[in-house]
N, C-alpha and C. Protein backbone atom coordinates (compact mmCIF):
# COMPACT_ATOMS: atom_id res chain seq x y z
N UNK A 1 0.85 -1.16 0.00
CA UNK A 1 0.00 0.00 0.00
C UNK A 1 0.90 1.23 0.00
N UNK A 2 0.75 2.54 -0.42
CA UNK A 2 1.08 3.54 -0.95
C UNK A 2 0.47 4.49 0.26
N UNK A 3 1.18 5.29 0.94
CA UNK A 3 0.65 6.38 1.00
C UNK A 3 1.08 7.46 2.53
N UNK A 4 0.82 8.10 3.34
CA UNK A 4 2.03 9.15 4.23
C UNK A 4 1.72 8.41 5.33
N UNK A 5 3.04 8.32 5.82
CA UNK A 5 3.55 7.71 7.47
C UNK A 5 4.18 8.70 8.21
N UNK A 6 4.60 8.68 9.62
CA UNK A 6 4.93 8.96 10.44
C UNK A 6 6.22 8.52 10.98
N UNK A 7 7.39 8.31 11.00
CA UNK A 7 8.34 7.71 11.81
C UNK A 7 8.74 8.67 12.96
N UNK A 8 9.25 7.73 13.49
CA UNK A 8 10.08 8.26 15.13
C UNK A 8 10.88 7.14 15.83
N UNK A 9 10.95 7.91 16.90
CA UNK A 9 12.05 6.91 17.36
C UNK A 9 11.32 6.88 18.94
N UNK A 10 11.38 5.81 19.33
CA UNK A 10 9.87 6.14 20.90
C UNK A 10 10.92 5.10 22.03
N UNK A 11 10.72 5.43 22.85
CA UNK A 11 11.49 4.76 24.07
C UNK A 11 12.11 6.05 25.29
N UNK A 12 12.71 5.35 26.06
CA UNK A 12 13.69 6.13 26.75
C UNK A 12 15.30 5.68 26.42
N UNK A 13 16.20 6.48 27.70
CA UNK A 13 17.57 6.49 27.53
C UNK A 13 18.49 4.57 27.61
N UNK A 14 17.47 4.32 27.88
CA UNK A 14 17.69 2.41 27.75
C UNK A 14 17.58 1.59 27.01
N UNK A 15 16.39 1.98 26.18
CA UNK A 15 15.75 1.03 25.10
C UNK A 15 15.05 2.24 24.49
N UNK A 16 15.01 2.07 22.70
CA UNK A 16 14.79 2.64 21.74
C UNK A 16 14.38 1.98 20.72
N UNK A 17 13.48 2.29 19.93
CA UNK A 17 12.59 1.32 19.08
C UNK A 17 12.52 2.75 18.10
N UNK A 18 12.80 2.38 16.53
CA UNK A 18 12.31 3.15 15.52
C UNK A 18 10.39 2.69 15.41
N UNK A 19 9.52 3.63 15.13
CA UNK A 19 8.16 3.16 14.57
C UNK A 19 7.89 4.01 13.75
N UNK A 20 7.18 3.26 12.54
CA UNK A 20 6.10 4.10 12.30
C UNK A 20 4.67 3.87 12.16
N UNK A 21 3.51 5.00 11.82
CA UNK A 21 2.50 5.23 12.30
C UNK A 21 1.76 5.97 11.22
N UNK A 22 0.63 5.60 10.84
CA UNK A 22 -0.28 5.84 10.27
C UNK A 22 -1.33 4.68 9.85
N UNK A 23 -2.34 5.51 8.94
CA UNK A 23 -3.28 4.71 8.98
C UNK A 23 -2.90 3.57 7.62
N UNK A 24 -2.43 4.01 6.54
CA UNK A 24 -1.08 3.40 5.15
C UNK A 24 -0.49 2.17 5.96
N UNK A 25 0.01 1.97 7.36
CA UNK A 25 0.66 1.03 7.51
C UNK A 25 -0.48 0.15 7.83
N UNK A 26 -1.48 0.53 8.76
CA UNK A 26 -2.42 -0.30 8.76
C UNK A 26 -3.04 -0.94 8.21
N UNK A 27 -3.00 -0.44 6.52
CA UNK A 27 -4.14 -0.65 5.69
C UNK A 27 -2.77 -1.65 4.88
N UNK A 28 -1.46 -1.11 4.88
CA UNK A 28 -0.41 -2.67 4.09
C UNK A 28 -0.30 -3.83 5.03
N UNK A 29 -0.51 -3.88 6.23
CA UNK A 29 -0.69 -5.15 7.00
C UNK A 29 -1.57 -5.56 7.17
N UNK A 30 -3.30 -5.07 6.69
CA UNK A 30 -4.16 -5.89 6.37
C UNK A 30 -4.25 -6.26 5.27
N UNK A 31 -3.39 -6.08 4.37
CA UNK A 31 -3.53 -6.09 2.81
C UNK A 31 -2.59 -7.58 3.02
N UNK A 32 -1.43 -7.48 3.56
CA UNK A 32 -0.43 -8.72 3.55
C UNK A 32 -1.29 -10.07 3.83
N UNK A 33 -2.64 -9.20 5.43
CA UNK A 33 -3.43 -10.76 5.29
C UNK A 33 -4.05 -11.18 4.84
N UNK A 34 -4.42 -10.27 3.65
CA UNK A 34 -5.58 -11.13 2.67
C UNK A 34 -4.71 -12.07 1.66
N UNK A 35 -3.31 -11.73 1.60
CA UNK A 35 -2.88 -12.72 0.77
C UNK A 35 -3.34 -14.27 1.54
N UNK A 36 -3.78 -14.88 2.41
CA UNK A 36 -3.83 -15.98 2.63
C UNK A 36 -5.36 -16.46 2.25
N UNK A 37 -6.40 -15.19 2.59
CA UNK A 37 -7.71 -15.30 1.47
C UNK A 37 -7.49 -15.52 0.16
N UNK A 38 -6.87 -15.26 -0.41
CA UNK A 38 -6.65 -15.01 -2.10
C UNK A 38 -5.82 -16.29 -2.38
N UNK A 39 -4.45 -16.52 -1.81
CA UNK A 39 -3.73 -17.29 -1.94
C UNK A 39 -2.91 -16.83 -2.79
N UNK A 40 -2.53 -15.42 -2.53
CA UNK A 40 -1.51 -15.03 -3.30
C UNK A 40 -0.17 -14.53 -2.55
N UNK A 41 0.72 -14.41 -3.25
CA UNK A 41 2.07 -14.19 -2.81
C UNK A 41 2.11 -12.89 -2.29
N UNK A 42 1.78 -11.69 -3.47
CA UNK A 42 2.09 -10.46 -2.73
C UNK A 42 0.69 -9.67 -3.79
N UNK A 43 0.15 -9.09 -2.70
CA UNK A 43 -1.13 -8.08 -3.07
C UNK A 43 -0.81 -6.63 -2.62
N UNK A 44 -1.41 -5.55 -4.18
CA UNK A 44 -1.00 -4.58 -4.12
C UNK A 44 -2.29 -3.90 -3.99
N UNK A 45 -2.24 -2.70 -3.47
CA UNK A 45 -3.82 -2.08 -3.61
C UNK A 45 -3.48 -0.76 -4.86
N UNK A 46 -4.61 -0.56 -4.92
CA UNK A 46 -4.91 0.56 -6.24
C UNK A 46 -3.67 1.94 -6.40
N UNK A 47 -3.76 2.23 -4.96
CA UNK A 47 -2.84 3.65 -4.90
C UNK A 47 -1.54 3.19 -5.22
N UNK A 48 -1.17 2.25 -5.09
CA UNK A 48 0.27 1.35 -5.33
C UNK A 48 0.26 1.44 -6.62
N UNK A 49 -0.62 0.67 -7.38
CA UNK A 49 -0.77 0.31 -8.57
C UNK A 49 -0.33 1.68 -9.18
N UNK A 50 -1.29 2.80 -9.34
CA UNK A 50 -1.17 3.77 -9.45
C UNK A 50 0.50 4.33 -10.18
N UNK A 51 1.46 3.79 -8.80
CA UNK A 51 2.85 4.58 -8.90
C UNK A 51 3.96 3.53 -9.47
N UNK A 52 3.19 2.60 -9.92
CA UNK A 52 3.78 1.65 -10.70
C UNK A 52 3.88 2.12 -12.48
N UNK A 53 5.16 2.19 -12.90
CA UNK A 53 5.77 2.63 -13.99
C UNK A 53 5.30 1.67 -15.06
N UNK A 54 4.92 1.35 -15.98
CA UNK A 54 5.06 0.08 -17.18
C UNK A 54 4.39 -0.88 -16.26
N UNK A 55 2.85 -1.00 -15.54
CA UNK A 55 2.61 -1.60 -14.96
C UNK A 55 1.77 -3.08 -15.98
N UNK A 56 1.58 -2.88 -17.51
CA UNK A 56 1.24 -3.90 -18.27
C UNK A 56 2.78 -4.81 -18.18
N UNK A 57 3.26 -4.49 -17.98
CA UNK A 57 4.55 -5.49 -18.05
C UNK A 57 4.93 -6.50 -17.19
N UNK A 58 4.19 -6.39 -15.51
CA UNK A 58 4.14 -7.11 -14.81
C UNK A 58 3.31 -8.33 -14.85
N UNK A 59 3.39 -9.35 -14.27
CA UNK A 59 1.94 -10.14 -14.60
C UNK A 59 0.96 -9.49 -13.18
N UNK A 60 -0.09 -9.07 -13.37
CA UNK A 60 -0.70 -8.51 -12.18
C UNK A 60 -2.66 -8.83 -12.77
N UNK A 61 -2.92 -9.32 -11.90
CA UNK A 61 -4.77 -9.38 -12.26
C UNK A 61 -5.22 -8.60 -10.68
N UNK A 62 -6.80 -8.26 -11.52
CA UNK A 62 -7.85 -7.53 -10.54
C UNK A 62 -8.11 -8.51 -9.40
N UNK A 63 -8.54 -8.37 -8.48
CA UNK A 63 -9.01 -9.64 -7.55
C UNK A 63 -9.89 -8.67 -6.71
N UNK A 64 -10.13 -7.69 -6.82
CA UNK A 64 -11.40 -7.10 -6.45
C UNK A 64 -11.49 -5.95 -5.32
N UNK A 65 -12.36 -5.14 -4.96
CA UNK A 65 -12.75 -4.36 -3.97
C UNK A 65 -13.07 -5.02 -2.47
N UNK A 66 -12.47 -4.23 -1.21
CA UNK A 66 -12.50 -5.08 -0.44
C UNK A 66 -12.77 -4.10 1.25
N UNK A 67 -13.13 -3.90 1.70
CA UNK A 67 -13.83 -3.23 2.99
C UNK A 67 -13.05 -4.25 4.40
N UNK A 68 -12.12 -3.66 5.31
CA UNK A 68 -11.82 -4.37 5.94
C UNK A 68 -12.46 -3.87 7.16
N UNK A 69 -13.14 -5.00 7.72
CA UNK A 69 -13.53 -4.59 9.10
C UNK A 69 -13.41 -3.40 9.83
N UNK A 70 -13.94 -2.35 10.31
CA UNK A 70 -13.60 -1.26 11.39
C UNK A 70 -12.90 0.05 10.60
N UNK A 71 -12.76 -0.59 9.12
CA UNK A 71 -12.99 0.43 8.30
C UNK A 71 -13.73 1.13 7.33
N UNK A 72 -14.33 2.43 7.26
CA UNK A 72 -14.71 2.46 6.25
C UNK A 72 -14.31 2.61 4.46
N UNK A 73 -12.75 2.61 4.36
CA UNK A 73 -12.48 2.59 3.23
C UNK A 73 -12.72 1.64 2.51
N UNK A 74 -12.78 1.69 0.89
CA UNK A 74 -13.21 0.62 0.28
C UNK A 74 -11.86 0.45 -0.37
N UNK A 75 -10.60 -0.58 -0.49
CA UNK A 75 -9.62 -0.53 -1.36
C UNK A 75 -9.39 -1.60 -2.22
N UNK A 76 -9.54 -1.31 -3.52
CA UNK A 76 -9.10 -2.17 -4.74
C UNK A 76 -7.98 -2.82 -4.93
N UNK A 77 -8.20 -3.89 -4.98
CA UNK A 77 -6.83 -5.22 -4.66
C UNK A 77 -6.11 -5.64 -5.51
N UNK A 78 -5.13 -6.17 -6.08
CA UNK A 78 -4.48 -6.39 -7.30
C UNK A 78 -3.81 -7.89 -6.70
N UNK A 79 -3.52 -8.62 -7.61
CA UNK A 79 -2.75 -9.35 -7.31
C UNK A 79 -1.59 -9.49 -8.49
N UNK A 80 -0.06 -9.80 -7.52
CA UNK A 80 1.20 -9.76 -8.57
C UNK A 80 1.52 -10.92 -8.67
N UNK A 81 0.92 -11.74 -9.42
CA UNK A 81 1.75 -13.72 -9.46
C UNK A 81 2.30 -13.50 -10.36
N UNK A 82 3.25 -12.56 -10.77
CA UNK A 82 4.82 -12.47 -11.13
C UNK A 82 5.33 -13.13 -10.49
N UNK A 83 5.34 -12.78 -8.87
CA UNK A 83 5.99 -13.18 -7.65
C UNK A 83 6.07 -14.65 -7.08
N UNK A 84 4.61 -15.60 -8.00
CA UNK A 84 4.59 -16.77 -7.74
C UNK A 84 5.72 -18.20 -8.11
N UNK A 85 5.33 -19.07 -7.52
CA UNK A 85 6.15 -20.14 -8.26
C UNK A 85 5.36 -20.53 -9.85
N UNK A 86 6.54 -20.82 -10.48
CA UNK A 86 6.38 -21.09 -11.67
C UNK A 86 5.40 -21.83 -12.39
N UNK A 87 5.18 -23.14 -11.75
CA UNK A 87 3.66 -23.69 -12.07
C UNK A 87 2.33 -22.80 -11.99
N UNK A 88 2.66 -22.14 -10.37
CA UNK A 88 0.87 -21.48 -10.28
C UNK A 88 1.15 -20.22 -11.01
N UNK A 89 2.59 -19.50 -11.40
CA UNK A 89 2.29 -18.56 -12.42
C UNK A 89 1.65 -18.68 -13.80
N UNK A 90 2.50 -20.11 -13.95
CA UNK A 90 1.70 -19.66 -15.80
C UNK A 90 0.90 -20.17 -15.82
N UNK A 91 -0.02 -21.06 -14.58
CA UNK A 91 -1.38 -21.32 -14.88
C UNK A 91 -1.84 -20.13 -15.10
N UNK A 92 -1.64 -18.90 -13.82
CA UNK A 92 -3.03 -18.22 -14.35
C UNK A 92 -2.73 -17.12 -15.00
N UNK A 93 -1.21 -17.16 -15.85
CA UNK A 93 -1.27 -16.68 -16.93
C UNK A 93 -2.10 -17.00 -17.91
N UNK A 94 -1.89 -18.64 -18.09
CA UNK A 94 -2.79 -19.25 -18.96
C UNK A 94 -4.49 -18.78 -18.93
N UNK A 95 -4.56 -18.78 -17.51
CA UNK A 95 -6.13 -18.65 -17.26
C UNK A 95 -6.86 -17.23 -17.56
N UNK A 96 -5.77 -16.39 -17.40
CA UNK A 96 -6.18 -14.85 -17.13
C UNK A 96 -7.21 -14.27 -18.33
N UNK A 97 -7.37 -14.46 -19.53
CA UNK A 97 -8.55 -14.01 -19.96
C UNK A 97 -9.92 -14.76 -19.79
N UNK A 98 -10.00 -15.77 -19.59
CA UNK A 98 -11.10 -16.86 -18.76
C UNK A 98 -11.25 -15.88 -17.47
N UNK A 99 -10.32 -16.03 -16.42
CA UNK A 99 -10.60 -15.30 -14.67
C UNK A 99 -11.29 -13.89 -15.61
N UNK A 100 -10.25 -13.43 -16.55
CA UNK A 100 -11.14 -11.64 -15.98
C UNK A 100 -12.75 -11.39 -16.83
N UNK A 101 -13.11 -12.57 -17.94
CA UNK A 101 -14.13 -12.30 -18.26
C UNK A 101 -15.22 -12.97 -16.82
N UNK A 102 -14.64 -13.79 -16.15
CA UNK A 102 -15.71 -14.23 -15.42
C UNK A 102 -15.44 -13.62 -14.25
N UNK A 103 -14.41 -12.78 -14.16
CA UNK A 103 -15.00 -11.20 -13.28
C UNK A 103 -15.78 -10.38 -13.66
N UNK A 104 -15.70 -9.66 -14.67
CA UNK A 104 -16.66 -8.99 -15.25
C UNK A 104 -18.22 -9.87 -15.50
N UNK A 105 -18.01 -10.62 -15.31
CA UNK A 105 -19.48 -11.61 -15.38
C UNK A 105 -20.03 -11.19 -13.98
N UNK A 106 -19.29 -11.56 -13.16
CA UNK A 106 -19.40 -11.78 -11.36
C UNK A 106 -20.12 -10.12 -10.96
N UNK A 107 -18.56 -9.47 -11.55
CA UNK A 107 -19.22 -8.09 -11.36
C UNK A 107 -20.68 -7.39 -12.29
N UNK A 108 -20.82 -7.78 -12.60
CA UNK A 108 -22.08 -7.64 -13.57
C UNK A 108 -23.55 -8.01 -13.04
N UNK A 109 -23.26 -8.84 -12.26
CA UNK A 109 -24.45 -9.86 -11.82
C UNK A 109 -24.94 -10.85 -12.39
N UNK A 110 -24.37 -11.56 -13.45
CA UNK A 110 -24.24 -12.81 -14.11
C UNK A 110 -23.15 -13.72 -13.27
N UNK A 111 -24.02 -14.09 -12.15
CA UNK A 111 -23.49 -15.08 -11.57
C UNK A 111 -23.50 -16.44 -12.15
N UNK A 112 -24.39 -16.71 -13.01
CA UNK A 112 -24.15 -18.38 -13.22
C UNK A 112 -22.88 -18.59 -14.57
N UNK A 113 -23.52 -16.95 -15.36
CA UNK A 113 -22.08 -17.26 -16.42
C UNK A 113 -20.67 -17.23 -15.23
N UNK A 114 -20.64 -16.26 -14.89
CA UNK A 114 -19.42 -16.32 -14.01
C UNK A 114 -19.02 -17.53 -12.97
N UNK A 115 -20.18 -18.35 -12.34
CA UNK A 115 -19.54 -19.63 -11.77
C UNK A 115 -19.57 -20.42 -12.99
N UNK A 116 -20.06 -20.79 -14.12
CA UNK A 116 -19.62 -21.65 -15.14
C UNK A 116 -17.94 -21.07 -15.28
N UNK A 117 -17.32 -20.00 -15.86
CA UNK A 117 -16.22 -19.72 -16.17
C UNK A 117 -15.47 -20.34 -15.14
N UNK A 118 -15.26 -19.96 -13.86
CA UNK A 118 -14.43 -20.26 -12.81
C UNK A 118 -14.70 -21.49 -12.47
N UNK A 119 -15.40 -22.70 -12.75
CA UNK A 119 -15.60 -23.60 -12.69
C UNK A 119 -14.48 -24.46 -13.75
N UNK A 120 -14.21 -23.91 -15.16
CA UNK A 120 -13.66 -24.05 -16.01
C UNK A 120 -12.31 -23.94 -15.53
N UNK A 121 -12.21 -22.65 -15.30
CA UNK A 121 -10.84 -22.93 -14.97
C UNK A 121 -10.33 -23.84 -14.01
N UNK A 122 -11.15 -23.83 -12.82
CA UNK A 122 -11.01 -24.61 -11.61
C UNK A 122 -10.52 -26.69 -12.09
N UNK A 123 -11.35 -26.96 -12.38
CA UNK A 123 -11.16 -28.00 -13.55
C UNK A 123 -9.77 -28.16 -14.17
N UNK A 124 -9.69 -27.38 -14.77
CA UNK A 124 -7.86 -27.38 -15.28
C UNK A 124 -6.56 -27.02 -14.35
N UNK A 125 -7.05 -26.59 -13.41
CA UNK A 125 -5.86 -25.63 -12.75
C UNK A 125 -7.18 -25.12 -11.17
N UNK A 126 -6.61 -26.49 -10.60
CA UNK A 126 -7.34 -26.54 -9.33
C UNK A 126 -6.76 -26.00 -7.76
N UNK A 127 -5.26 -25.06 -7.93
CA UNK A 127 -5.06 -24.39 -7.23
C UNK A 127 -4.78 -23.01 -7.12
N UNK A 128 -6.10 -22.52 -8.35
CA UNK A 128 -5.77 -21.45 -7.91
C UNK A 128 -7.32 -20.59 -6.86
N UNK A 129 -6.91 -20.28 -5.90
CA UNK A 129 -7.71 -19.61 -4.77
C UNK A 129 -8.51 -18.64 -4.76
N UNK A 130 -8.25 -17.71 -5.56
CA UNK A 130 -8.88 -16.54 -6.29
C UNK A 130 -10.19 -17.04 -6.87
N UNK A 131 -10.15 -17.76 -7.91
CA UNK A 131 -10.64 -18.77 -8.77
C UNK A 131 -11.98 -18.91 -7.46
N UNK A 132 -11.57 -20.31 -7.34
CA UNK A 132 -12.23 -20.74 -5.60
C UNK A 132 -13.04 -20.12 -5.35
N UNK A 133 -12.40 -18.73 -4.30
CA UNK A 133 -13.38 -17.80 -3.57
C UNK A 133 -14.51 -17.38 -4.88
N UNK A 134 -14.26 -16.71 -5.78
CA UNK A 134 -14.85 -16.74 -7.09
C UNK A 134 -16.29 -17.07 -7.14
N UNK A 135 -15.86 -18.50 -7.60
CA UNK A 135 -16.82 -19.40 -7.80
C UNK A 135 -17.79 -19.51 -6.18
N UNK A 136 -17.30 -19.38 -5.07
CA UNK A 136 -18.25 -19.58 -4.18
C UNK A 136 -19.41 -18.36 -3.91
N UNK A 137 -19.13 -17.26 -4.02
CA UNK A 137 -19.08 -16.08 -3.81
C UNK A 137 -20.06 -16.59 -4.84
N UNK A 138 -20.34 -16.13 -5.86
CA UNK A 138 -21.07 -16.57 -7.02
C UNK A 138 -22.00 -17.60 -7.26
N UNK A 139 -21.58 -18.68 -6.43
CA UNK A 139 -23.03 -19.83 -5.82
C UNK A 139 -23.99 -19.12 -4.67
N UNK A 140 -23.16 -18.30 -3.90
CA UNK A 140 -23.84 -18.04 -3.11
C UNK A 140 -24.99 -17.03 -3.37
N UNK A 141 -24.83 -16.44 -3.96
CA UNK A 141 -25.55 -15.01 -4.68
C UNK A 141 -26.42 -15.39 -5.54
N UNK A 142 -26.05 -16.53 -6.27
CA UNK A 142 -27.29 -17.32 -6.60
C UNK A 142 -28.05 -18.15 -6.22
N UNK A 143 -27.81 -18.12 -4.97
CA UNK A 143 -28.82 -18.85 -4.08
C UNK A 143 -29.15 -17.44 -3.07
N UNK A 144 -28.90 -16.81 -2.42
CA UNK A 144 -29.39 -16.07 -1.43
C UNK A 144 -30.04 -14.81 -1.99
N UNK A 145 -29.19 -14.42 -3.52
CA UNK A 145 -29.51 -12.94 -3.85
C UNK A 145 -28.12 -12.15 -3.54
N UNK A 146 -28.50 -10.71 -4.00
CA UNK A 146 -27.68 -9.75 -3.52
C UNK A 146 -28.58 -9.15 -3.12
N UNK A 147 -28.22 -7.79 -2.18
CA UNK A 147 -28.71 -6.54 -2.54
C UNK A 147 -28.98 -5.65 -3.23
N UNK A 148 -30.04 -4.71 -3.34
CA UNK A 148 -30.38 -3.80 -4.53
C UNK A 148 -29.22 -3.04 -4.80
N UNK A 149 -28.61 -1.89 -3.76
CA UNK A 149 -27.33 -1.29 -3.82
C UNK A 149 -26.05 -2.38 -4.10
N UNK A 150 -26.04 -3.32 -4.29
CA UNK A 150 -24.88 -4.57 -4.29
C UNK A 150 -23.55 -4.01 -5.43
N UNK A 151 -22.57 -3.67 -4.77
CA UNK A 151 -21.53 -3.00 -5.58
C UNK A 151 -20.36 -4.46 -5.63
N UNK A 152 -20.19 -5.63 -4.98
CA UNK A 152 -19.32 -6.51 -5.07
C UNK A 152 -18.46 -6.25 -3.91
N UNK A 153 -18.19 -5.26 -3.34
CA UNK A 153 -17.67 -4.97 -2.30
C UNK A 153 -17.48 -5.93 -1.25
N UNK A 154 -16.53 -6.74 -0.45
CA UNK A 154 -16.71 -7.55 -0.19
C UNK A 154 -15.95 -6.99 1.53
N UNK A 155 -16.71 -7.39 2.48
CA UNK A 155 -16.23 -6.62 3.97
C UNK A 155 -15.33 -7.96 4.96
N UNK A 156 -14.05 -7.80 4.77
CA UNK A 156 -13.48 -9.04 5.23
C UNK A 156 -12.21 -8.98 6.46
N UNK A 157 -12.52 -10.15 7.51
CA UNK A 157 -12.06 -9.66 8.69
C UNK A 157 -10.65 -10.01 8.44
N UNK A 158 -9.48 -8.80 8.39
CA UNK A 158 -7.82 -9.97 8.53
C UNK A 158 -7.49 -9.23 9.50
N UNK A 159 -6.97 -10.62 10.32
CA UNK A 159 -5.64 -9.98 11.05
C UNK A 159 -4.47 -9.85 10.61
C-alpha cells in the first residue's frame, strides 16, 4: 500500500525502538493478510498500482474491492503472481482471460455465467484460490440474492 507515514524513534535512555504510524501502515498489513484469502504471494492495492511505472509489463490481475472490518475505506486489490512459483504462475497466466471475463461476469451480476467460467478454470488448474473464492461467492448469490445497492464490495475480517 502507498501512502504518508509517520516515523520516530519512541522509548527512553535504555531502550529505543524506531516506529512508524499511520493509517497506510495499517491498511499494508491488512492487505499482507488477505494474501492468505486469495492465496496469493504479494497483493497490491490501487494507490500502489497507481505509482507503478510500465505496470502492463508485470503479470498482475484484478481480484477485487474489499472493505476491511472497522474500516470504512473501500480498497481495490491487485494481485502480482509475477511473484509466484512457476507452475501457479503460468497457470493463471494461462487462465487470465477466462478469470477476468468471469469477473466482469461476477461483477455484472451474471453469476451463473461467471460460476460456469471459474468452474472451467477450476477444472484445469485446481489451485488457484482466487478462482475458488470466485466461484463460491457466485453460488452463493445465486442462491441467497444480492442486494439492490450490491456494488461486489466484499467486507473481510484480517488480522
Amino acid at each position: 500500500h502507498t501512502g504518508q507515514v509517520m516515523m520516530g524513534i519512541i522509548g527512553d535512555g535504555e531502550r529505543q525502538d524506531a516506529n512508524v504510524i499511520a493509517d497506510a501502515v495499517n491498511t499494508a498489513s491488512r492487505l499482507e493478510g488477505l494474501t492468505k484469502a486469495y492465496g496469493s504471494t504479494v497483493i497490491l492495492s490501487e494507490q500502489t498500482m497507481g505509482k507503478v511505472a510500465n505496470a502492463e509489463q508485470f503479470q498482475i490481475r484484478y481480484l477485487g474491492k474489499v472493505r476491511m472490518v472497522g474500516k470504512e475505506e473501500v480498497v481495490t486489490v491487485y494481485e502480482l503472481y509475477g511473484a509466484d512459483e512457476p507452475a501457479l504462475r503460468m497457470g493463471k497466466q494461462r487462465w487470465l482471460p477466462t478469470y477476468q471475463q468471469a469477473l466482469e461476469d461476477y461483477y455484472s451480476m451474471r453469476f451463473a455465467e461467471s460460476a460456469v467460467a471459474f468452474k472451467k478454470i477450476l477444472d484445469e488448474f485446481p489451485i488457484d484460490r482466487s478462482s475458488r473464492r470466485y466461484l463460491d461467492l457466485a453460488a452463493r448469490h445465486m442462491i441467497e440474492g444480492v442486494p439492490v445497492d450490491w456494488e461486489g464490495i466484499e467486507t473481510l475480517q484480517v488480522k
